[in-house]
Structures are given as C-alpha cells and as structure tokens.
Protein backbone atom coordinates (compact mmCIF):
# COMPACT_ATOMS: atom_id res chain seq x y z
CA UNK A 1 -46.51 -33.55 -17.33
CA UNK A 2 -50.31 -32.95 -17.94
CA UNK A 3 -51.64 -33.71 -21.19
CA UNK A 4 -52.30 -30.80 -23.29
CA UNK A 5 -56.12 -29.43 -24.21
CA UNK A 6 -57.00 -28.84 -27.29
CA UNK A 7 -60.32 -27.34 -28.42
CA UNK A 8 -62.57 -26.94 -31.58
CA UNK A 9 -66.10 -25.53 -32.18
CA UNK A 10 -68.03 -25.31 -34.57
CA UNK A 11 -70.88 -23.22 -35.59
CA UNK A 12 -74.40 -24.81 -36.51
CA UNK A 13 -76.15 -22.42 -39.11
CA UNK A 14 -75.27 -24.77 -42.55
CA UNK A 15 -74.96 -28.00 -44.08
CA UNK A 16 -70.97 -28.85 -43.92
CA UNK A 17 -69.57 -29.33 -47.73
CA UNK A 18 -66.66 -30.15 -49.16
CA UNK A 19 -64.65 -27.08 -48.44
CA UNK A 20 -65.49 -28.09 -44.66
CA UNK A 21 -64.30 -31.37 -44.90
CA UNK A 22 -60.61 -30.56 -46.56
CA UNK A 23 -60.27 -27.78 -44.57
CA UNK A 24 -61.96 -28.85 -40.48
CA UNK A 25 -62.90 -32.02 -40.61
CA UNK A 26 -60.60 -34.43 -42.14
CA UNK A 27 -57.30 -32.87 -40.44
CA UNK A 28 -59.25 -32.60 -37.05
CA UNK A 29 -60.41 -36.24 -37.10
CA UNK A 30 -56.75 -37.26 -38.20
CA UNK A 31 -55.15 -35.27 -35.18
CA UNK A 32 -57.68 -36.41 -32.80
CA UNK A 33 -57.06 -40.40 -33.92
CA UNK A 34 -53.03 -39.70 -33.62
CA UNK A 35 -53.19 -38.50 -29.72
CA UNK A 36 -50.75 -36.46 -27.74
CA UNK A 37 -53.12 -34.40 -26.97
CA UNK A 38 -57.03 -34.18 -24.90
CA UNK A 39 -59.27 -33.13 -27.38
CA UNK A 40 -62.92 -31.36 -27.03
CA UNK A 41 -64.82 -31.09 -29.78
CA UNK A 42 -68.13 -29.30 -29.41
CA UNK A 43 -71.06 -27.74 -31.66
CA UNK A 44 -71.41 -24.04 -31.05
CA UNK A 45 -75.55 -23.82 -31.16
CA UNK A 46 -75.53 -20.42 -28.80
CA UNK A 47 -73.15 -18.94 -31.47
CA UNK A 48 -75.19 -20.23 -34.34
CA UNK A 49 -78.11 -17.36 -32.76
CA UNK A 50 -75.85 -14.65 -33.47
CA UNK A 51 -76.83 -14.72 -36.68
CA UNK A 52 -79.20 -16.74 -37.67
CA UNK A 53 -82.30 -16.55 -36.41
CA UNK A 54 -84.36 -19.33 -38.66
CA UNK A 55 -84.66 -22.07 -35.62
CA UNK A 56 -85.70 -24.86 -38.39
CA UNK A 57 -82.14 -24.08 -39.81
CA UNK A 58 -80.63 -23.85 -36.63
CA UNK A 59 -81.92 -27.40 -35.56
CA UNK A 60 -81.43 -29.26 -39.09
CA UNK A 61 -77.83 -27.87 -38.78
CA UNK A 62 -77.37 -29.39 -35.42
CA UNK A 63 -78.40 -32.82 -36.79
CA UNK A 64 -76.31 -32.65 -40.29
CA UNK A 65 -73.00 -31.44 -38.18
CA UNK A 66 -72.81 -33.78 -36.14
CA UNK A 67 -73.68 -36.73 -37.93
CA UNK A 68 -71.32 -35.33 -40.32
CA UNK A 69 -68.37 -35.84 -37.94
CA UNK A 70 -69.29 -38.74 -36.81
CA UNK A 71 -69.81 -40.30 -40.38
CA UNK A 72 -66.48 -39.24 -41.54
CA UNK A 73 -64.60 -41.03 -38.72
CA UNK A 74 -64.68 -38.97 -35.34
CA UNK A 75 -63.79 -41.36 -32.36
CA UNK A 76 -65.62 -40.21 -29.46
CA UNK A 77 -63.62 -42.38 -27.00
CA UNK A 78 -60.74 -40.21 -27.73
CA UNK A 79 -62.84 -37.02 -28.47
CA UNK A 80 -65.50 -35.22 -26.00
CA UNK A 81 -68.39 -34.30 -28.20
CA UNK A 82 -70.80 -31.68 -27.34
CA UNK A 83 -73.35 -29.50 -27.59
CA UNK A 84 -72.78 -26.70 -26.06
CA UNK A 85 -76.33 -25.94 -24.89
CA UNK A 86 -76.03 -28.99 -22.93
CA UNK A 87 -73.30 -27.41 -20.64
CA UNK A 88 -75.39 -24.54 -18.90
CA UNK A 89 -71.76 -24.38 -16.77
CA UNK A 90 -70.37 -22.30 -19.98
CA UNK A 91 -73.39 -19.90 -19.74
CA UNK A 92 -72.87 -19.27 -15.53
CA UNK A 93 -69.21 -18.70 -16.26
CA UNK A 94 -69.95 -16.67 -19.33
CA UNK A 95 -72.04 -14.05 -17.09
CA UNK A 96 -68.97 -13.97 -14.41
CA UNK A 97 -66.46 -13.14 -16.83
CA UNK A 98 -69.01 -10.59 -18.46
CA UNK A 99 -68.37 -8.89 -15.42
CA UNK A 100 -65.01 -8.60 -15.28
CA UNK A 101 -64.39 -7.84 -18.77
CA UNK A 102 -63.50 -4.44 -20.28
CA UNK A 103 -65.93 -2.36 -22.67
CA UNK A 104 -63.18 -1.23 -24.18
CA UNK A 105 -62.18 -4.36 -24.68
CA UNK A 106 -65.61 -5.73 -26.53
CA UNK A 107 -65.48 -2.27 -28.44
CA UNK A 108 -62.37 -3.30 -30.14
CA UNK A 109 -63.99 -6.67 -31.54
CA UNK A 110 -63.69 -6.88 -35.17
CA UNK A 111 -67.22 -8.26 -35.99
CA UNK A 112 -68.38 -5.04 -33.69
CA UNK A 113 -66.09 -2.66 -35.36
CA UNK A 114 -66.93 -3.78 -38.96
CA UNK A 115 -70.60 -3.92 -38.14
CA UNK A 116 -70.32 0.15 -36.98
CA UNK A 117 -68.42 0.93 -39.85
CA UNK A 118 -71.38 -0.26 -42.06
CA UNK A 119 -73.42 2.07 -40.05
CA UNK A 120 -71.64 4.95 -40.62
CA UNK A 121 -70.78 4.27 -44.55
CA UNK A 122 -74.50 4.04 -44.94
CA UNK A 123 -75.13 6.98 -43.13
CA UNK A 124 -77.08 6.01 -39.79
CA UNK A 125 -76.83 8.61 -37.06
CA UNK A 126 -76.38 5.67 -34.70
CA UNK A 127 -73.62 3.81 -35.37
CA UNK A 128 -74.84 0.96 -33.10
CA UNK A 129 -78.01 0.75 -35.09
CA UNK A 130 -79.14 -3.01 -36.04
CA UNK A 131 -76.90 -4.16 -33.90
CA UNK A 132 -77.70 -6.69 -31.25
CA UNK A 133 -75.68 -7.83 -28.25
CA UNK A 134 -74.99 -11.29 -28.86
CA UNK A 135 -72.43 -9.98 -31.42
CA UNK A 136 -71.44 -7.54 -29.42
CA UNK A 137 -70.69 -9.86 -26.34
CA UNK A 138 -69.66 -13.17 -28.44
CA UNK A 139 -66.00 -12.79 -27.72
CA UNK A 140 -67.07 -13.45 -23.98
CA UNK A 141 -68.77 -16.55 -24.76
CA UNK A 142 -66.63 -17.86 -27.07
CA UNK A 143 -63.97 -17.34 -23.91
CA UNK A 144 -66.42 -19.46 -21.18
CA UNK A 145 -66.04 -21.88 -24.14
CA UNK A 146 -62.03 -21.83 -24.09
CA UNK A 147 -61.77 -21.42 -20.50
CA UNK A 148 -64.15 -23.57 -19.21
CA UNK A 149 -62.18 -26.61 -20.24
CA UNK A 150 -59.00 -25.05 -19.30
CA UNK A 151 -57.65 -25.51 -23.35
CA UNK A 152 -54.23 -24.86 -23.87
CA UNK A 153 -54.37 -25.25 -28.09
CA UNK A 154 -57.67 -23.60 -29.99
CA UNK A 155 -57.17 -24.20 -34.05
CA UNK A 156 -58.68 -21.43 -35.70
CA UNK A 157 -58.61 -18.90 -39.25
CA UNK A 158 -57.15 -16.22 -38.88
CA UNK A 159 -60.10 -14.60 -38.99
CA UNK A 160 -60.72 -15.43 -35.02
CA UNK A 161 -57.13 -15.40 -33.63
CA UNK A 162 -58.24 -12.15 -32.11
CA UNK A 163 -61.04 -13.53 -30.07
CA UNK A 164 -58.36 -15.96 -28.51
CA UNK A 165 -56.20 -13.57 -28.15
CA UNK A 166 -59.38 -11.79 -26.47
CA UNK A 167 -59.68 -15.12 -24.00
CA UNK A 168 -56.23 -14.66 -22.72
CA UNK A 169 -56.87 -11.07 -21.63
CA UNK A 170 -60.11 -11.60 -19.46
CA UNK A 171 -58.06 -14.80 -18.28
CA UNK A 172 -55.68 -13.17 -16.82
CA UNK A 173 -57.64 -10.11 -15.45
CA UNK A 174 -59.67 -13.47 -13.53
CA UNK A 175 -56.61 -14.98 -12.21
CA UNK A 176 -54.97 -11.86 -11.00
CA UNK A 177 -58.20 -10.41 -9.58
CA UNK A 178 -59.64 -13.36 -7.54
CA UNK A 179 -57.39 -16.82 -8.21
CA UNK A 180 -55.39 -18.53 -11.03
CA UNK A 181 -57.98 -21.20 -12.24
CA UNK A 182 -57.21 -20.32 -15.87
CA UNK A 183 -54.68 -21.22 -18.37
CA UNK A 184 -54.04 -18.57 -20.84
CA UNK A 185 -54.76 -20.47 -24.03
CA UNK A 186 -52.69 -20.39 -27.15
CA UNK A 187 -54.42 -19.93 -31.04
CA UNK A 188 -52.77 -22.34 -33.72
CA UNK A 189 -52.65 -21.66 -37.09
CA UNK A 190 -52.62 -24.54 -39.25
CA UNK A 191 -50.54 -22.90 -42.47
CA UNK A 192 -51.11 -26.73 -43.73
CA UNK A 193 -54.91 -26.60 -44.01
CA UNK A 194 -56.29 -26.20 -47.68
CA UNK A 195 -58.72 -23.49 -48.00
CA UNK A 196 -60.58 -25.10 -50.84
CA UNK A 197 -61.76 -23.56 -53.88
CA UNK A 198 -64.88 -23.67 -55.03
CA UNK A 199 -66.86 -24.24 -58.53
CA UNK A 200 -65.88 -20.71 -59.37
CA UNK A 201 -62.48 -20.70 -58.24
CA UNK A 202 -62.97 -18.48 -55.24
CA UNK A 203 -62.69 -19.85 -51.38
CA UNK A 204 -65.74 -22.46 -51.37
CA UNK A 205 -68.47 -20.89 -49.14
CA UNK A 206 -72.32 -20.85 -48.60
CA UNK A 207 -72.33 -16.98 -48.64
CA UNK A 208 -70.71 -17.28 -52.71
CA UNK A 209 -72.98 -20.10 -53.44
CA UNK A 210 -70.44 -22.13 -54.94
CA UNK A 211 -70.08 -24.80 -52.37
CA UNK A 212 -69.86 -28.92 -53.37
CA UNK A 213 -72.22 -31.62 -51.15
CA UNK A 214 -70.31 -33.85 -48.50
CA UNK A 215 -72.77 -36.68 -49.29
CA UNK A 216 -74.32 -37.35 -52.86
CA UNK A 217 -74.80 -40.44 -55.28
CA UNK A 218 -71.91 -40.59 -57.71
CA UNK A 219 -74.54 -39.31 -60.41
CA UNK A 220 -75.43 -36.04 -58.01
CA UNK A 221 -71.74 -35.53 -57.47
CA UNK A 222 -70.57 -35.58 -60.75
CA UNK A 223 -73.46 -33.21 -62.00
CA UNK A 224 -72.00 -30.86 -59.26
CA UNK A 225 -68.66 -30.99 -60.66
CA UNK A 226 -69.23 -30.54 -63.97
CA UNK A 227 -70.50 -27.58 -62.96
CA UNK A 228 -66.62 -26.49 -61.81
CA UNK A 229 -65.45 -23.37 -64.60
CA UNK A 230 -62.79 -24.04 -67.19
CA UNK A 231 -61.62 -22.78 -70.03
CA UNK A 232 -62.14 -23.29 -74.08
CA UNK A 233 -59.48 -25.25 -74.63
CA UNK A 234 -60.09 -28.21 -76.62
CA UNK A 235 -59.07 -31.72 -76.22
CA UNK A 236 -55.89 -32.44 -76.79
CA UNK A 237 -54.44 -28.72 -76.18
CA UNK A 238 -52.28 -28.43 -73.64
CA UNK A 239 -53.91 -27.26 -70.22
CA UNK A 240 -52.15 -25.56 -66.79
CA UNK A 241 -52.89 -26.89 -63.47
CA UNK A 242 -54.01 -23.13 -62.76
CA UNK A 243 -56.68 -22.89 -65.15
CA UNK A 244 -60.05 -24.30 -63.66
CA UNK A 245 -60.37 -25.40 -59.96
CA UNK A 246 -60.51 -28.87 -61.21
CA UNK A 247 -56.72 -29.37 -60.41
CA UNK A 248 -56.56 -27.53 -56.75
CA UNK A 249 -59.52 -29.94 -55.98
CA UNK A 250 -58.21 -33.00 -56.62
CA UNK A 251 -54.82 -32.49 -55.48
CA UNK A 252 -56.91 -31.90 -52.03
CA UNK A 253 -58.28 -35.95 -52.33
CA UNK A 254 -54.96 -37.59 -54.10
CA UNK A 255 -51.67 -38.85 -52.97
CA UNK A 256 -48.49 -36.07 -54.65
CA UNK A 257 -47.90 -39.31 -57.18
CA UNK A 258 -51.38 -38.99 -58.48
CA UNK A 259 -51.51 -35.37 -58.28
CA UNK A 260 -48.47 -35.09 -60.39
CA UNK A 261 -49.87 -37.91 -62.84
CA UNK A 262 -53.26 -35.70 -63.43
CA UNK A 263 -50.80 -32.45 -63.83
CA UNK A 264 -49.21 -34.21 -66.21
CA UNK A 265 -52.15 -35.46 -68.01
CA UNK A 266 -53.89 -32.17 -68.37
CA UNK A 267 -50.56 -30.87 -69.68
CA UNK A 268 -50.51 -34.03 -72.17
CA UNK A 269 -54.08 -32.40 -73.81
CA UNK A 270 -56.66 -34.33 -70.98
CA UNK A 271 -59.76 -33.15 -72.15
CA UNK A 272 -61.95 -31.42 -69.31
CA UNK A 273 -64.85 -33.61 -69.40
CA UNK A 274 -62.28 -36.47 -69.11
CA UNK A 275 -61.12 -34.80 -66.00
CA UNK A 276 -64.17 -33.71 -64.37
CA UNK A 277 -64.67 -37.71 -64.34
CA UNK A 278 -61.46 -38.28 -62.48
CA UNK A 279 -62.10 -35.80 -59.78
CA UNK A 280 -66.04 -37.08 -59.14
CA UNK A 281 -64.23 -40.78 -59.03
CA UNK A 282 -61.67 -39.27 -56.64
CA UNK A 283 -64.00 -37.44 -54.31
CA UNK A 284 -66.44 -40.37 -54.37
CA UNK A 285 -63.40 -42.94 -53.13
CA UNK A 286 -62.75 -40.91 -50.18
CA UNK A 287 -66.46 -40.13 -49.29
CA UNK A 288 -68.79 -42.96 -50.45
CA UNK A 289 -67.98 -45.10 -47.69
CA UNK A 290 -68.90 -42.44 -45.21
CA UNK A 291 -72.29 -41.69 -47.00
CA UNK A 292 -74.34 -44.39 -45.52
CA UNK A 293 -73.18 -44.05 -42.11
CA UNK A 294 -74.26 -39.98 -43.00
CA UNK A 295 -77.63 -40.88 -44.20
CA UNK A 296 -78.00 -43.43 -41.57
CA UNK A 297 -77.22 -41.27 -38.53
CA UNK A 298 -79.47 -38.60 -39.84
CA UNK A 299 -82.30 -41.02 -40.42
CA UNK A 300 -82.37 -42.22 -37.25
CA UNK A 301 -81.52 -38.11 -35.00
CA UNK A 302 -81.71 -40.26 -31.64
CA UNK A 303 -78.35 -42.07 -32.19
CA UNK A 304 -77.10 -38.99 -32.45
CA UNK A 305 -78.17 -37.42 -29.57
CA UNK A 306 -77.54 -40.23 -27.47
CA UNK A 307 -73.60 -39.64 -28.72
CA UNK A 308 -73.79 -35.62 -27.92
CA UNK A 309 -75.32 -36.92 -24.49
CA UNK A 310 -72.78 -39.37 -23.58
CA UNK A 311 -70.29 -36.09 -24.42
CA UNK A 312 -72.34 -33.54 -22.30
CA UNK A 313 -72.44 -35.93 -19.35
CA UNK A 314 -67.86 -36.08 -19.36
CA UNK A 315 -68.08 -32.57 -20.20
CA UNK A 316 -70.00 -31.64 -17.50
CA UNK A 317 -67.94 -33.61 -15.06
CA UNK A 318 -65.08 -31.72 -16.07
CA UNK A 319 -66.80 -28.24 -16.25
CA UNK A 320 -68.66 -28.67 -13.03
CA UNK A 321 -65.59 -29.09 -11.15
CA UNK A 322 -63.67 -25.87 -12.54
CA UNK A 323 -67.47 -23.86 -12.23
CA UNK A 324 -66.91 -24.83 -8.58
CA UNK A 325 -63.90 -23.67 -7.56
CA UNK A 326 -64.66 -20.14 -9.68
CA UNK A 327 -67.92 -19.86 -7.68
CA UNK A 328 -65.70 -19.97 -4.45
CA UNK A 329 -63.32 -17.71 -6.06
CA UNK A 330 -65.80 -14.83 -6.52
CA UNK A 331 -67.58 -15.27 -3.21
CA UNK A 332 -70.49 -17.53 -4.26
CA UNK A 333 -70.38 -20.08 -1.55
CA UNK A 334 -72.65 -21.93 0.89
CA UNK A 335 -73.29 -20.71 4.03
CA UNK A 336 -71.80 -22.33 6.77
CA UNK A 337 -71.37 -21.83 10.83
C-alpha cells in the first residue's frame, strides 16, 4: 500500500502569532513527527500576491514563517519544505489546468462571488470592478499546488473546503480528458483544532488587531496579556471560566489537570492580575525555548534558505516527474523520427 500524501500551505502576508501556533502549527508539527503519512509542507508566496501587494511585507513574511516552523520543532527529514516560487513546475501545470477548467466553475468561487456582491451593494455598474485575476483564478493555483504532489489529505478551515472540493473537479475533467495522473484529493477537517481567542475574546486575527506575539521576553509577553479583557470582579469573588479569554487561553497551553486546577482557582476568588501571571508563565514554558532558535534563524535569513532549498530541490524531483508525464499527456513532447 502507498503511503498517503498529505499537504499544507501556508500564506506569507503576516507575522504568525499565537492563534497560529494553537491552531496550524503545533498540531501540524505533532502529526508530521508521529508519521503514517508523507507530508509537504510549503509557503504559499504566489498566493500571498493576491492580496497583498507591499513586497517588503511579502519578503519579511517569508523569512518570519518559516523560521517560525522551523523554531517550533518542524523536522524537515520527515517534512518537504518549500517555497513555492521555487517549484516553477506548479506554475506550468497551473496554466494547463487553466485550460481545461470551467468559467463557470471559477464564477462560483466564494472569494469571487463575495467580492461581486460588494460591487453591487455599493452600487458599481460593473460588478467585476476592482477586481483582479489572481483572485479570480486562485482556486486553479491552489489546485497545481494539490495536484502537483499527487496529495491525498489537504487540512484546511472550512473556509477553503470548497477550493478542494474545486481541485477534485478539474482533476477529474484531466484524467478523463487526456490520462489518470491525478488523485482526487480529500479536505480534512480537524474539529480538534482550537480556534483561539484573542485579547478581546473574538477569533485572534491580524485583521481585528487583537493578535498575541509567538516570540517575546517574558516582560513583552506579559504586558501583552494583561492587555486580555475581564471583568470588575474583585479579588476574592468568585469568577466563571467564560468570563475573560484568560481561561480559553490557557486551557490551549495546559494539561486537563491544570486546566481544571486554574478553573477551580478562578472559581475559589483568583484575582485577575494573579491569573494573567499564570497564563504569561504558561505561554512562556511552552515557547521560550523556541525563541532563540526564532531569533537566531531570522538573524542569520541564509540558514533558512538553505533549508527551503534543500526542500525545493526533493520537491522538484517529485514534481518534475509528474510535470513530465502531463506534458506527454497533452501532446507536449519531443520530436522524434
């Protein structure tokens, strides 16, 4: 039996923080390290242009991402790590499935639809208006990413099970039109990954501006999280585990023993500065060690690329030999007598 594919990328336009961590990059690294399974891990610089269009930002994110990943643990023996400018195989295959994929089917993109909708609420007479066609086409690329390592598993939100579900489609419209070179790849769903919270209790994001550091001195990080909301209880009132995000962030760095010791404790009348100091010593015993390597890898970019080469040059094995035998499939061939 062949070992199963599994694939992961991930966008360079920010500076990963904590909500990243709980939610990608801890149970990623942790599935890679247990096996079972061939995993490709790659960072998704072409996508990053969709949207942002600052290349300073696009660059510095390149360098923090990765050296992110591989501060917090990644094994790249185990895991092929990418850039995926560095495979210029994905970009030939993404123009021949461009041509074989439907309109129709692009048209019924979410990030398209939404971004037509906004036209029209606002009242443009062209509802394409704005609108460039690297959004329009990313569902195609993001399938010459799937595809060209043949993946059989891609973890994603919910948010992009549609563009898998997109990658099956012009799979299958390849392999019955010219050859079956493509396995139609699955989405997973992790139900088990914590969407963290952030300092104001919504989903921790960049776009809400509520986001926590990765990597900060124990001084930096607790000024952060005193900065989480609570309420005016005093101490020594009783206090619910669902009344500041202090609670649904630490359960996300304890063990359920100490999780149900600090639940108890802010029940008992812990007092919130008292328990602002637990979580900063909690996140800090999980992440400290992984700061120097962080600040290390970032000082010195070249160890990093040297890594993301290393990746590009067994990705590009792989993806070289698939490329081939699609070239030969659509009629790109040498000449011969």
């Amino acid at each position: 039996m062949s070992t199963k594919r599994v694939l992961t990328g991930v966008t360079t336009t920010g500076i990963p923080h904590l909500g990243n961590y709980v939610g990608a990059i801890r149970p990623a690294i942790r599935a890679a390290a247990e096996g079972g399974a061939e995993s490709f891990l790659f960072l998704a610089d072409y996508h990053g242009l969709i949207k942002c269009h600052e290349p300073e930002r696009i660059h510095e994110s390149t360098r923090a991402v990765a050296a992110t990943w591989l501060a917090c643990g990644l094994d790249t023996e185990r895991t092929t790590f990418y850039r995926q400018s560095d495979i210029p195989e994905i970009l030939e295959l993404n123009w021949i499935l461009t041509c074989i994929t439907a309109k129709g089917l692009m048209n019924r993109a979410h990030a398209y639809k939404a971004a037509v909708q906004d036209n029209l609420d606002n009242g443009q007479e062209d509802a394409d208006h704005g609108i460039e066609m690297g959004l329009y086409s990313y569902p195609v690329l993001m399938s010459a990413d799937i595809l060209m390592f043949n993946a059989d598993t891609v973890p994603v939100g919910r948010d992009q099970i549609q563009h898998v579900e997109m990658a099956r489609d012009i799979a299958a419209r390849f392999n019955h039109r010219f050859k079956e070179l493509f396995v139609l790849p699955e989405a997973r769903i992790d139900e088990q990954v914590e969407l963290l919270v952030g300092l104001d209790g919504r989903k921790m994001s960049k776009s809400y501006g509520n986001t926590i550091p990765l990597f900060q001195t124990p001084k930096e990080r607790q000024k952060m999280v005193n900065k989480i909301v609570t309420n005016l209880k005093a101490p020594g009132e009783p206090k619910g585990t669902d009344e500041s995000p202090v609670f649904d962030i630490y359960k996300a760095f304890a063990t359920p023993a100490e999780t149900a010791a600090f639940a108890q404790a802010l029940a008992d009348g812990l007092a919130w500065g008292e328990a602002k100091k637990m979580l900063a010593a909690k996140i800090g015993a999980e992440l400290d060690g992984y700061t120097e390597s962080y600040h290390e890898l970032t000082a010195h970019p070249q160890r990093i690329e040297d890594i993301l080469q290393a990746g590009a040059q067994r990705a590009r094995k792989r993806a070289r030999e698939l490329l081939d035998q699609v070239r030969d499939a659509v009629g790109i061939r040498p000449l011969k007598g």
